[in-house]
PDB file of N, CA and C in Angstrom:
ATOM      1  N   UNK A   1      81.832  60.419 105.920  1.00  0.00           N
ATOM      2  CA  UNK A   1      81.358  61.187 104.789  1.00  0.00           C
ATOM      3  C   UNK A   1      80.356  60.331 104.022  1.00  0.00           C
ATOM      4  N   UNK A   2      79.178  61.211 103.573  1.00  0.00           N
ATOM      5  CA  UNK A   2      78.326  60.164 102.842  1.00  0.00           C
ATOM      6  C   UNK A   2      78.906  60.021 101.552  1.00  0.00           C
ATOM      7  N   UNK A   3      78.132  59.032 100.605  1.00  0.00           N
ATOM      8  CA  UNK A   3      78.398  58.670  99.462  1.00  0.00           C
ATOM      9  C   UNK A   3      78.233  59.591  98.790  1.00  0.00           C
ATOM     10  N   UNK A   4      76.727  60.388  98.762  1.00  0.00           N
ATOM     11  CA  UNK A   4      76.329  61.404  97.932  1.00  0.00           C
ATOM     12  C   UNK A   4      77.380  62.309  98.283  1.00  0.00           C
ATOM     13  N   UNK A   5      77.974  62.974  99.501  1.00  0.00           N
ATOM     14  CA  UNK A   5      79.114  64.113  99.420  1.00  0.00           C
ATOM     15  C   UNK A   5      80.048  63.923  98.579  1.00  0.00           C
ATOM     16  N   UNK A   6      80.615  62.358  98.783  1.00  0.00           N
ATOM     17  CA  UNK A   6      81.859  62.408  98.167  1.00  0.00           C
ATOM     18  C   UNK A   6      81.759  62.189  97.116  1.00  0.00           C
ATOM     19  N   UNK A   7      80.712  61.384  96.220  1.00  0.00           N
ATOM     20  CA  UNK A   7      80.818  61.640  94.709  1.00  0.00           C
ATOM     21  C   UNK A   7      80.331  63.038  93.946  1.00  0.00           C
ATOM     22  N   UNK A   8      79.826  64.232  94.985  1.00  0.00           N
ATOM     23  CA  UNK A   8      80.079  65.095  94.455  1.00  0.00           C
ATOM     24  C   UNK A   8      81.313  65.773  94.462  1.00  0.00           C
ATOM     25  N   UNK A   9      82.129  65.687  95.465  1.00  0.00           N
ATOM     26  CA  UNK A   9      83.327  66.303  95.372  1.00  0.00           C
ATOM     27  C   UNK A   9      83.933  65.409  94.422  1.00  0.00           C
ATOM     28  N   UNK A  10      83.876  64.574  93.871  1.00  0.00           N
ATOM     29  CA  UNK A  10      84.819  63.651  93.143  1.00  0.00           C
ATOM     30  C   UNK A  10      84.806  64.131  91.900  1.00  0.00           C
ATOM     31  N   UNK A  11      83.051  64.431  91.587  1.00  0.00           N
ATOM     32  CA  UNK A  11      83.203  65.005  90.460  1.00  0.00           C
ATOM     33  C   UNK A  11      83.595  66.854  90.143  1.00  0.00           C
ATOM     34  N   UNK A  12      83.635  66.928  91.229  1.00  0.00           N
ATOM     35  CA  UNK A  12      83.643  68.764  91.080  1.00  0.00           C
ATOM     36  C   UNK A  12      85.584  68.756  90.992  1.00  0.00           C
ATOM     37  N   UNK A  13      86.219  67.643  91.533  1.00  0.00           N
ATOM     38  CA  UNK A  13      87.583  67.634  91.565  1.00  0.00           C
ATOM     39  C   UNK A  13      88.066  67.051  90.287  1.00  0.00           C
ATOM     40  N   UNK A  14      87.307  66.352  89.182  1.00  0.00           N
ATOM     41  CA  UNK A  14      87.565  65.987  87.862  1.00  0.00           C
ATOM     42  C   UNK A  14      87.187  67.613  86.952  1.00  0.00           C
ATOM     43  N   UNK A  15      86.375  67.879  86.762  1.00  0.00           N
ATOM     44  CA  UNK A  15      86.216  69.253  86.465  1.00  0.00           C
ATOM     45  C   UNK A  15      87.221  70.072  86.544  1.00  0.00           C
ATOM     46  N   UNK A  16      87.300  70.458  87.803  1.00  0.00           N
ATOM     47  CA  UNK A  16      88.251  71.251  87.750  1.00  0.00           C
ATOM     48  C   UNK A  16      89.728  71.232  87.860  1.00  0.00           C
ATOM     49  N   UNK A  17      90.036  69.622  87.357  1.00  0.00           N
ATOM     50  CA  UNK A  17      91.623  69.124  87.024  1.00  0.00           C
ATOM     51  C   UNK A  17      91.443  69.199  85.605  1.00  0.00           C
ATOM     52  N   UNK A  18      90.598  69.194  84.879  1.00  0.00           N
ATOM     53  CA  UNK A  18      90.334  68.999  83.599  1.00  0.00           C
ATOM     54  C   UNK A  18      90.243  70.891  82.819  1.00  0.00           C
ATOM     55  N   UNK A  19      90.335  71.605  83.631  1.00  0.00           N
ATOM     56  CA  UNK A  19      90.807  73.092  82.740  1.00  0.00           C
ATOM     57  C   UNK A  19      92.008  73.527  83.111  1.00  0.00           C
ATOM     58  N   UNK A  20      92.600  74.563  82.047  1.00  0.00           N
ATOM     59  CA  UNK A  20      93.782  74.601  82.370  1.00  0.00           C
ATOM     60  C   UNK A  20      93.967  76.091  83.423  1.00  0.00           C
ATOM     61  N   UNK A  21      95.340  75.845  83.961  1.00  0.00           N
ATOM     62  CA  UNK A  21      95.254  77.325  85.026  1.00  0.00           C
ATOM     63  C   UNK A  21      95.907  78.229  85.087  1.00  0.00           C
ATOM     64  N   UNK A  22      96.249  79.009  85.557  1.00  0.00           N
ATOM     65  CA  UNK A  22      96.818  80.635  84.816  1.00  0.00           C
ATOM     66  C   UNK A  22      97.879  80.269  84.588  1.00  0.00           C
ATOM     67  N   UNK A  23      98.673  79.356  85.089  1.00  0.00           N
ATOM     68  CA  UNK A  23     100.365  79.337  84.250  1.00  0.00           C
ATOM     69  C   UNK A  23     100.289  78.589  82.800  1.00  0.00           C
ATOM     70  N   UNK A  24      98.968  77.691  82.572  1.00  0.00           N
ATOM     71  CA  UNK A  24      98.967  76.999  81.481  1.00  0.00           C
ATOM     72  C   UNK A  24      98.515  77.870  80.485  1.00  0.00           C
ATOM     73  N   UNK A  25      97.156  78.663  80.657  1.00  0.00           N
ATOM     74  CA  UNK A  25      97.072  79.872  79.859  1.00  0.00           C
ATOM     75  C   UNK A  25      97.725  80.568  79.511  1.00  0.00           C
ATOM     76  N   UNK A  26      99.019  81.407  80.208  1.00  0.00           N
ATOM     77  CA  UNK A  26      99.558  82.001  80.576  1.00  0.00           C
ATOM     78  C   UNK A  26     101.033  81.798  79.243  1.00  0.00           C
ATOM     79  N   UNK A  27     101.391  80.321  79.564  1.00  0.00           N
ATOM     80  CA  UNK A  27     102.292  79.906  78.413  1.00  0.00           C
ATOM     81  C   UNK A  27     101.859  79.704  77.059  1.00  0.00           C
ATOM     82  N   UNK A  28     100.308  79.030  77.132  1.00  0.00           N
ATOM     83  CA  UNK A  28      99.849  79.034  76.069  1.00  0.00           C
ATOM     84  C   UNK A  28      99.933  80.498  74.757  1.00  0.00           C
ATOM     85  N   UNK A  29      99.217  81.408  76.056  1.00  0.00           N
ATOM     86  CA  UNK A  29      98.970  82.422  75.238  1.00  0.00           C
ATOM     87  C   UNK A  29     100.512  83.605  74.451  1.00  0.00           C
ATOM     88  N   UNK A  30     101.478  83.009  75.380  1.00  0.00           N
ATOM     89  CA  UNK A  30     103.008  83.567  74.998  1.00  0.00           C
ATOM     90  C   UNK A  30     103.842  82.881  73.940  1.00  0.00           C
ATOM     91  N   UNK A  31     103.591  81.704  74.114  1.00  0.00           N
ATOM     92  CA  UNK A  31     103.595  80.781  72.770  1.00  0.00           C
ATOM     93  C   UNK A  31     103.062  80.789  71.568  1.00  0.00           C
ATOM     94  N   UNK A  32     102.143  81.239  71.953  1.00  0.00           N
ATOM     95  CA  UNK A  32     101.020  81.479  70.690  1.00  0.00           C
ATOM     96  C   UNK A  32     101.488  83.036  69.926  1.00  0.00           C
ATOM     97  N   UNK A  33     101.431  84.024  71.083  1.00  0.00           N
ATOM     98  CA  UNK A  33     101.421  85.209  70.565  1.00  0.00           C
ATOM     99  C   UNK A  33     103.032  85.573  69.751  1.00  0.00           C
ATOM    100  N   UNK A  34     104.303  84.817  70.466  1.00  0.00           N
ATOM    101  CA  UNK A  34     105.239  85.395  70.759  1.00  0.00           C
ATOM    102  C   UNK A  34     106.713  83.739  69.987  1.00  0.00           C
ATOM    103  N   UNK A  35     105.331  82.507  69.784  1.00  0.00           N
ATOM    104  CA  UNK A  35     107.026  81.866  69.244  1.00  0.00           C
ATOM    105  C   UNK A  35     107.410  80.938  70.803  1.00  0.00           C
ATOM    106  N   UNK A  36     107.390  79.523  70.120  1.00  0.00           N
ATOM    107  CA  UNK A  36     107.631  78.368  70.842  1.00  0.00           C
ATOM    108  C   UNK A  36     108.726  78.684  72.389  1.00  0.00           C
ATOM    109  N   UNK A  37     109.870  79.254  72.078  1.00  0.00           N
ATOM    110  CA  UNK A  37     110.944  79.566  72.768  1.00  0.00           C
ATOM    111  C   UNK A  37     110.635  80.265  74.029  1.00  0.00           C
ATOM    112  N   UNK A  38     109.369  81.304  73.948  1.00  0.00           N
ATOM    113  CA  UNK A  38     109.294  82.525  74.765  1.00  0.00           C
ATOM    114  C   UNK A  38     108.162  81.572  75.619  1.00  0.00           C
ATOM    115  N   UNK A  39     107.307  81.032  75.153  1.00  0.00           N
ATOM    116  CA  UNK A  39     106.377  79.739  75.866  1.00  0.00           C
ATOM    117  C   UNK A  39     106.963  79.158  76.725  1.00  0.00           C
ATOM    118  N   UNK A  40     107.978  78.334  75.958  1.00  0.00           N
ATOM    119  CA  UNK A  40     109.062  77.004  76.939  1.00  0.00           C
ATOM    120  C   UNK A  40     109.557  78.171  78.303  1.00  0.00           C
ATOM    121  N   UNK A  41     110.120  79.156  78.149  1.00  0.00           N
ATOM    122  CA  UNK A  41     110.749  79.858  79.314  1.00  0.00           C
ATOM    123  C   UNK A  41     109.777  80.271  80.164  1.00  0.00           C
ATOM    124  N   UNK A  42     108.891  80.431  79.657  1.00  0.00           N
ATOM    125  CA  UNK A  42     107.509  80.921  80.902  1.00  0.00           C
ATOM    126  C   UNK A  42     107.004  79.629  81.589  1.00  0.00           C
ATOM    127  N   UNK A  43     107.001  78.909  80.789  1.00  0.00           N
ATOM    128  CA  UNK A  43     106.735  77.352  81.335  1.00  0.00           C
ATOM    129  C   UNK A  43     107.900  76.793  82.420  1.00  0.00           C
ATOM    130  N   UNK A  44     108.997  76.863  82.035  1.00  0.00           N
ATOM    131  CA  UNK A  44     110.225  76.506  83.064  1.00  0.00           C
ATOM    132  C   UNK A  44     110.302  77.494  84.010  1.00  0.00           C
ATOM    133  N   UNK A  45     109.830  78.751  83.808  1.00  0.00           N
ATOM    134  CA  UNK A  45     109.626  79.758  84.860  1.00  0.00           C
ATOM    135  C   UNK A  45     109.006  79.009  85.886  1.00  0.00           C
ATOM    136  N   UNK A  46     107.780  78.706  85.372  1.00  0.00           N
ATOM    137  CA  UNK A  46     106.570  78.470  86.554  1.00  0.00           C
ATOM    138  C   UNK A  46     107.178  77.281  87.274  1.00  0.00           C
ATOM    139  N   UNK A  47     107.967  76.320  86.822  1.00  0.00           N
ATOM    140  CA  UNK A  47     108.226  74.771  86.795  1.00  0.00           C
ATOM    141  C   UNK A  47     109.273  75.271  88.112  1.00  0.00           C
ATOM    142  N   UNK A  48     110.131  76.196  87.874  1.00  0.00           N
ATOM    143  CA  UNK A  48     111.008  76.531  88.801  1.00  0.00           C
ATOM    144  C   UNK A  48     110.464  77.152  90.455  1.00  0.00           C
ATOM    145  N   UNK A  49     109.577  78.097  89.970  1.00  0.00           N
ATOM    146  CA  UNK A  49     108.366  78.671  91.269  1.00  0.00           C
ATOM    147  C   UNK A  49     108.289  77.944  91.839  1.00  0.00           C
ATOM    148  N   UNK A  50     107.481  76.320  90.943  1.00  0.00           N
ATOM    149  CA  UNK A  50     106.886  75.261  92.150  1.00  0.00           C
ATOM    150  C   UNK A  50     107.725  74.382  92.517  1.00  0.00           C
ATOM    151  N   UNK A  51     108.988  74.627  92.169  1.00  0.00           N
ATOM    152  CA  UNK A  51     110.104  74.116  92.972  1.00  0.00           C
ATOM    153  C   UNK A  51     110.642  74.625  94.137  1.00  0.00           C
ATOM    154  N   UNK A  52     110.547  76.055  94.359  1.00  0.00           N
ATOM    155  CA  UNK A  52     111.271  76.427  94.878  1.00  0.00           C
ATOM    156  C   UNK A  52     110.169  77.021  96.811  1.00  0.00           C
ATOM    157  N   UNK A  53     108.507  76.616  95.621  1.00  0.00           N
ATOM    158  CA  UNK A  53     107.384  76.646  96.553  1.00  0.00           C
ATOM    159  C   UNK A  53     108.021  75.010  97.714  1.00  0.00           C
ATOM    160  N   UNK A  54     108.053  74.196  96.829  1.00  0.00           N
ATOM    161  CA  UNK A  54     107.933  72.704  97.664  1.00  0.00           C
ATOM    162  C   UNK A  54     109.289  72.705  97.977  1.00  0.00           C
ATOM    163  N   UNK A  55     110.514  73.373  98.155  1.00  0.00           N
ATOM    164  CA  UNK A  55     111.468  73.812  98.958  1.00  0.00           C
ATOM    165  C   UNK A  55     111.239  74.169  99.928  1.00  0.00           C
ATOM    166  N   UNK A  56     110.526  75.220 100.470  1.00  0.00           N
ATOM    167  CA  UNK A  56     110.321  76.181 101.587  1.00  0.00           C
ATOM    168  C   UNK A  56     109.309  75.473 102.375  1.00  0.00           C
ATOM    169  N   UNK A  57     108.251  74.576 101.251  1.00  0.00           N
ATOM    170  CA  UNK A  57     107.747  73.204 102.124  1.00  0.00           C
ATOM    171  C   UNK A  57     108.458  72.313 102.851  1.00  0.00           C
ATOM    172  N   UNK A  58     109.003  71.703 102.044  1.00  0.00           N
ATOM    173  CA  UNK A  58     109.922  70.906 102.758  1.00  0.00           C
ATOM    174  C   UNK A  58     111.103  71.613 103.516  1.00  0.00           C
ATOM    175  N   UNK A  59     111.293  72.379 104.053  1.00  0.00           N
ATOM    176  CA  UNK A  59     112.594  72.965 104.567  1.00  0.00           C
ATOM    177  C   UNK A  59     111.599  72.904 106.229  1.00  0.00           C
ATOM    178  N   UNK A  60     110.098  73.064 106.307  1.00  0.00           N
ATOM    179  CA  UNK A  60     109.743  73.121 107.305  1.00  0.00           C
ATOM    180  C   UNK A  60     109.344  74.714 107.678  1.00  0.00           C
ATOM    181  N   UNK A  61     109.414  75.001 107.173  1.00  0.00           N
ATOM    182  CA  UNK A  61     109.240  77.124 107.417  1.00  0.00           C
ATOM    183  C   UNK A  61     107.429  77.427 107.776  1.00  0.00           C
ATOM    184  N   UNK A  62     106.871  76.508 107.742  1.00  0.00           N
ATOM    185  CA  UNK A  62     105.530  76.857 107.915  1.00  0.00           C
ATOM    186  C   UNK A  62     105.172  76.026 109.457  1.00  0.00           C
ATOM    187  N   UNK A  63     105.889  75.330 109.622  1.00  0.00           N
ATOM    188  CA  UNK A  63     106.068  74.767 111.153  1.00  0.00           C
ATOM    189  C   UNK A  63     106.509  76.025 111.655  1.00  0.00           C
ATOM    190  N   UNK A  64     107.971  76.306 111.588  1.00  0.00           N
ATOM    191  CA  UNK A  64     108.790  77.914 112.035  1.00  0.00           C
ATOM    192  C   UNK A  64     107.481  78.829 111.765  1.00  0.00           C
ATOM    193  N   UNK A  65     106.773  79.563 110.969  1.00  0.00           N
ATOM    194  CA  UNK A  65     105.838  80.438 110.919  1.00  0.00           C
ATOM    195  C   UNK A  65     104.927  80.601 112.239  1.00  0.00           C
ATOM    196  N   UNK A  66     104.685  79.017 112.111  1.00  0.00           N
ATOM    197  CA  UNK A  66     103.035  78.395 112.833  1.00  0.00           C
ATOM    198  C   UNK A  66     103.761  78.691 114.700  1.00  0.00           C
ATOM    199  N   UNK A  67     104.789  78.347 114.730  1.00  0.00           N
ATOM    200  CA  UNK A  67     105.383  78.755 116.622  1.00  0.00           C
ATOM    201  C   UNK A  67     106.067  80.136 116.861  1.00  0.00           C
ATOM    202  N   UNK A  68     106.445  81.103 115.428  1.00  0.00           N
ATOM    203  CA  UNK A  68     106.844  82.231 115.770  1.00  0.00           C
ATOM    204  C   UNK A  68     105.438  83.338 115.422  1.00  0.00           C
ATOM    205  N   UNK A  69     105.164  83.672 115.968  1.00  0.00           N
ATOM    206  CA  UNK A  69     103.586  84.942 115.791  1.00  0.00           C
ATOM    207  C   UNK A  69     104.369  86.211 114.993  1.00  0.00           C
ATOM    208  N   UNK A  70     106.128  86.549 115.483  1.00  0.00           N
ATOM    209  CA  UNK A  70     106.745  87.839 114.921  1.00  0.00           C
ATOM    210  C   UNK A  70     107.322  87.286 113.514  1.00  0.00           C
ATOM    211  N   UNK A  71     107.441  85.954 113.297  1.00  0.00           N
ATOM    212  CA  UNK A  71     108.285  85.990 112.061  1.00  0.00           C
ATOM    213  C   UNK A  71     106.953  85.678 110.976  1.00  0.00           C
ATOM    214  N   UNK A  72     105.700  85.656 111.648  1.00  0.00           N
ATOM    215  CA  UNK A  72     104.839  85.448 110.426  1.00  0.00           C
ATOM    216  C   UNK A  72     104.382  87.027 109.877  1.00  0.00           C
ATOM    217  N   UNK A  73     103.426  87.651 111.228  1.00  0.00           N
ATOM    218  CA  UNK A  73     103.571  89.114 110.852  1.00  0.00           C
ATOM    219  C   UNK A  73     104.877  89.692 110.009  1.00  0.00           C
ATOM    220  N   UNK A  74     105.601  89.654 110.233  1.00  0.00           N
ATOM    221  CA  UNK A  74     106.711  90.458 109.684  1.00  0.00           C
ATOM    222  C   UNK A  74     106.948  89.981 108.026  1.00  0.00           C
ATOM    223  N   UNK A  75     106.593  88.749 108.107  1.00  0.00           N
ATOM    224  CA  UNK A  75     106.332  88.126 106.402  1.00  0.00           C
ATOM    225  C   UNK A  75     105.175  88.514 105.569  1.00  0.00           C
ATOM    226  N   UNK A  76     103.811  88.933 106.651  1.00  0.00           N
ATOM    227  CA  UNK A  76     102.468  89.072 106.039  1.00  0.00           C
ATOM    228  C   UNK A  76     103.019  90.395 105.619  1.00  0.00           C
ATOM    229  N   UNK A  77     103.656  91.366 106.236  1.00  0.00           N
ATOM    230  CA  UNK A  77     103.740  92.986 106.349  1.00  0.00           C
ATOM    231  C   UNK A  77     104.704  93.321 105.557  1.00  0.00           C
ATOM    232  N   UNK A  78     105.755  92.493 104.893  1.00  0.00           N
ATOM    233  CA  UNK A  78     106.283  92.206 103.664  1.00  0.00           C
ATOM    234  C   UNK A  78     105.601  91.997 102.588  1.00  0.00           C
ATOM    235  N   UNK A  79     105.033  91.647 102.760  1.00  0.00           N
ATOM    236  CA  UNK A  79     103.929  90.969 101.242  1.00  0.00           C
ATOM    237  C   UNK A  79     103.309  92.141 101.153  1.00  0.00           C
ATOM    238  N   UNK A  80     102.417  92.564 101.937  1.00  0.00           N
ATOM    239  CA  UNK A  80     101.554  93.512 101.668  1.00  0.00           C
ATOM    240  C   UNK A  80     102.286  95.059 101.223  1.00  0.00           C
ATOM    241  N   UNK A  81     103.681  95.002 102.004  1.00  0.00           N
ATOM    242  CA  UNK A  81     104.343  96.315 101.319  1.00  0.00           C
ATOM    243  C   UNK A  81     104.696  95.999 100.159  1.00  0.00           C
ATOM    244  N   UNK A  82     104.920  95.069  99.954  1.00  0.00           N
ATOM    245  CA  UNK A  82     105.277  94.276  97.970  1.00  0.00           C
ATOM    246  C   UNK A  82     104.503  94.342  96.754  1.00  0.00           C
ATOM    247  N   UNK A  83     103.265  94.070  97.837  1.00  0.00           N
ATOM    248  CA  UNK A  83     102.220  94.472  96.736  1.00  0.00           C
ATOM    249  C   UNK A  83     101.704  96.051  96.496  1.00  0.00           C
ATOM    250  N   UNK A  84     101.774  96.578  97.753  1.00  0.00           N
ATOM    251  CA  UNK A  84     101.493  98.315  97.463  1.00  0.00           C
ATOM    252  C   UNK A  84     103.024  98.803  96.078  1.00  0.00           C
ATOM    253  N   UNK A  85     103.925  98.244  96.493  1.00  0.00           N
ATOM    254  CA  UNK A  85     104.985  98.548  95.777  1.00  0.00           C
ATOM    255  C   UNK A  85     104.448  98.593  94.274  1.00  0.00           C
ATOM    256  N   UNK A  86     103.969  97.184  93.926  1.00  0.00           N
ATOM    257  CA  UNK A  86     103.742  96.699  92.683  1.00  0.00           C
ATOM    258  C   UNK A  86     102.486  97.381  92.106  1.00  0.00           C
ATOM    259  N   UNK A  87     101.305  98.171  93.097  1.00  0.00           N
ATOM    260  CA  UNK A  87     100.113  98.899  92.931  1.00  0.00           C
ATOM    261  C   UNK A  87     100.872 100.105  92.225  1.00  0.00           C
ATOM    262  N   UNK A  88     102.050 100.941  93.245  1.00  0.00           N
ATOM    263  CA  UNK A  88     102.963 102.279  92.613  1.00  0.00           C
ATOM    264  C   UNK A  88     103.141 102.316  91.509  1.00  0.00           C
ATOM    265  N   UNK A  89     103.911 101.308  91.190  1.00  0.00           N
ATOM    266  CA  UNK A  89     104.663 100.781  90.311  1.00  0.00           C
ATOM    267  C   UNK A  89     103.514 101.122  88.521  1.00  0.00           C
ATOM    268  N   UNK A  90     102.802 100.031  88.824  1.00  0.00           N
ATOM    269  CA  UNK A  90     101.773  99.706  87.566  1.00  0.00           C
ATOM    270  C   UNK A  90     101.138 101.094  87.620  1.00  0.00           C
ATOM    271  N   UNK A  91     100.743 102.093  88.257  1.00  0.00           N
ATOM    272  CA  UNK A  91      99.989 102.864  88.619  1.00  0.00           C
ATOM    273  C   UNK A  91     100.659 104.266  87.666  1.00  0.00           C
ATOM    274  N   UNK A  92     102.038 104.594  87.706  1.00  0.00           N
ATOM    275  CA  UNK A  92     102.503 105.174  87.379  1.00  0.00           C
ATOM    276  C   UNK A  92     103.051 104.927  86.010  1.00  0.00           C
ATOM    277  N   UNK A  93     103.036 103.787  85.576  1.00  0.00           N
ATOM    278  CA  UNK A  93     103.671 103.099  84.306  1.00  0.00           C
ATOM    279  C   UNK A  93     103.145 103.946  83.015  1.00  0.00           C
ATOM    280  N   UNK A  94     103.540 104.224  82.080  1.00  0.00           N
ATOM    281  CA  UNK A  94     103.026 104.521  81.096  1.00  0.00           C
ATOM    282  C   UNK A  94     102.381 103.570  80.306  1.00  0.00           C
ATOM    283  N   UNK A  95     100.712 104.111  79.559  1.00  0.00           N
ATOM    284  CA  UNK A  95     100.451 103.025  78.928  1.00  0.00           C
ATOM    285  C   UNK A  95     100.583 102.271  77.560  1.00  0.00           C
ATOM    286  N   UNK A  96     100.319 101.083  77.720  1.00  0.00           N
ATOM    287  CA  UNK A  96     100.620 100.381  76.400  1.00  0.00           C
ATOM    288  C   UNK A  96      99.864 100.863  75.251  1.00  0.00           C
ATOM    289  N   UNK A  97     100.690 100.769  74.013  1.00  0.00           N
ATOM    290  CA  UNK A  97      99.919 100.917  72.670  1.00  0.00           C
ATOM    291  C   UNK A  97      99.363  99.366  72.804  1.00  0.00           C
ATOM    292  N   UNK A  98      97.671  99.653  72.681  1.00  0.00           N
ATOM    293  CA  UNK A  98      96.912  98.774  72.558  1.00  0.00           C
ATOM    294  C   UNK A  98      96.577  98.599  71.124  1.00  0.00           C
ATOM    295  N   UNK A  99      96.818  99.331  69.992  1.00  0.00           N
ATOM    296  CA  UNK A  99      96.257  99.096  69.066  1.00  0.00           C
ATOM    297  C   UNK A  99      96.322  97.587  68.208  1.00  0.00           C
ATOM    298  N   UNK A 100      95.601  97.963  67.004  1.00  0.00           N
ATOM    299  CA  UNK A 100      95.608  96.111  66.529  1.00  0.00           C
ATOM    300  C   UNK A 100      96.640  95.613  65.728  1.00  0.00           C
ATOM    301  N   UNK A 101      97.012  96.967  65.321  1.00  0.00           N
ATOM    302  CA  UNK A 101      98.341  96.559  64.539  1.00  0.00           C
ATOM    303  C   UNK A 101      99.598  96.007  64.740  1.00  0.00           C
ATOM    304  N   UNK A 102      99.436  96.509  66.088  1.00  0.00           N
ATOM    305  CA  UNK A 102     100.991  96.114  66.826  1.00  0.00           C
ATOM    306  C   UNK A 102     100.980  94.406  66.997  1.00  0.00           C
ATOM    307  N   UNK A 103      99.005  94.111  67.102  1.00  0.00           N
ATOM    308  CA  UNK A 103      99.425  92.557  67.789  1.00  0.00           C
ATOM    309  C   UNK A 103      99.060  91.587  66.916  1.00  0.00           C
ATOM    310  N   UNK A 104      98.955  92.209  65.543  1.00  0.00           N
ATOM    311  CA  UNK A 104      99.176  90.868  64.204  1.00  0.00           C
ATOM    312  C   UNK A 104     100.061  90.264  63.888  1.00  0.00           C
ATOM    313  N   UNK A 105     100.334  89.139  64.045  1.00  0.00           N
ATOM    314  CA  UNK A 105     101.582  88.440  63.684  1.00  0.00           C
ATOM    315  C   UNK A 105     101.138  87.145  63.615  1.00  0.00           C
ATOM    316  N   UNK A 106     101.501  87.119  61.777  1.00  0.00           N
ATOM    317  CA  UNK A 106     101.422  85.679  61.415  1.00  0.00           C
ATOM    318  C   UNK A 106     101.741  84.502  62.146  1.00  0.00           C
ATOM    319  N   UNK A 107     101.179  83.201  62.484  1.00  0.00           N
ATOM    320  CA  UNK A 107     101.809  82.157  63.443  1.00  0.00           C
ATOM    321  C   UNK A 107     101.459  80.867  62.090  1.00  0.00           C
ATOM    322  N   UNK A 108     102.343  80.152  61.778  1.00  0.00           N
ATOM    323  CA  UNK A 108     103.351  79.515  61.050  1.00  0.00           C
ATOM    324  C   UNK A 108     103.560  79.671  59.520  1.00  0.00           C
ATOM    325  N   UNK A 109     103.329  78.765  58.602  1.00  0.00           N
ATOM    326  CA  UNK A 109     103.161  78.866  57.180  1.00  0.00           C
ATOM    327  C   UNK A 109     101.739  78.538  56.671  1.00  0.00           C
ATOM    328  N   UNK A 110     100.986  79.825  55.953  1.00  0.00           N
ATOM    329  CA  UNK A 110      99.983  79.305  55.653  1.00  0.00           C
ATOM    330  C   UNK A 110      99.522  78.347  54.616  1.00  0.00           C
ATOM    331  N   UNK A 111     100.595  78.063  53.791  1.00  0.00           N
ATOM    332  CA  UNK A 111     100.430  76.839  52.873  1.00  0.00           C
ATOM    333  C   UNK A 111     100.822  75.559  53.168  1.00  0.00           C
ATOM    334  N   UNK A 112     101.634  75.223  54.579  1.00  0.00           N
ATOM    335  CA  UNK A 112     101.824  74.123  54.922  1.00  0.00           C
ATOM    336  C   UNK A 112     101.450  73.325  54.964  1.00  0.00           C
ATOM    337  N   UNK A 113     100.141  72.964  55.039  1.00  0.00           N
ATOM    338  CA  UNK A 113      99.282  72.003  54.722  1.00  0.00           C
ATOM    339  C   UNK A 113      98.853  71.489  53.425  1.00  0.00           C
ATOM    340  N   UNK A 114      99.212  72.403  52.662  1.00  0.00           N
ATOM    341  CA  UNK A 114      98.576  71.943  51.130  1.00  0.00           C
ATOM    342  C   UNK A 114     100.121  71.514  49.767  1.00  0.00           C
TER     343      UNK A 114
END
């Protein structure tokens, strides 16, 4: 690899360690909207996901995937019925009151500082 490649990837890989990513947004913005408590659980949510992601890593299941051709199809064809599910699902939902009133809510004491 040349020099010039890799100090561009070096820097394109600082960049983009340096914003945050949908689970950090994600808590941020539930924290923010909703109160420290409801943050922390979305946060240990995600914390648990990527536990349970680097489980199924380490258990070896993507070796098993990579030599069975029927147990991967049958996982892809799962997913994809999961997600049509979840298309139904949202599709039919009734919608949210978007208005502005519903989503004002003071976040801490405004004289605290003074």
């Amino acid at each position: 690899m040349e020099l010039q490649t890799w100090l561009a990837f070096f820097a394109a890989c600082w960049v983009i360690s340096l914003s945050p990513g949908a689970g950090a947004i994600a808590s941020m913005s539930s924290g923010l909207q909703y109160g420290f408590w409801r943050g922390y659980w979305n946060a240990l949510g995600l914390q648990l996901g990527l536990a349970v992601q680097i489980a199924i890593v380490g258990a070896g299941v993507g070796a098993i995937l990579t030599a069975s051709a029927t147990a991967f199809y049958a996982i892809k064809w799962f997913g994809v019925a999961y997600l049509v599910y979840l298309a139904i699902k949202q599709w039919r939902a009734l919608p949210s009151d978007m208005s502005d009133d519903a989503a004002v809510r003071q976040i801490g004491k405004p004289m605290a500082l003074v």
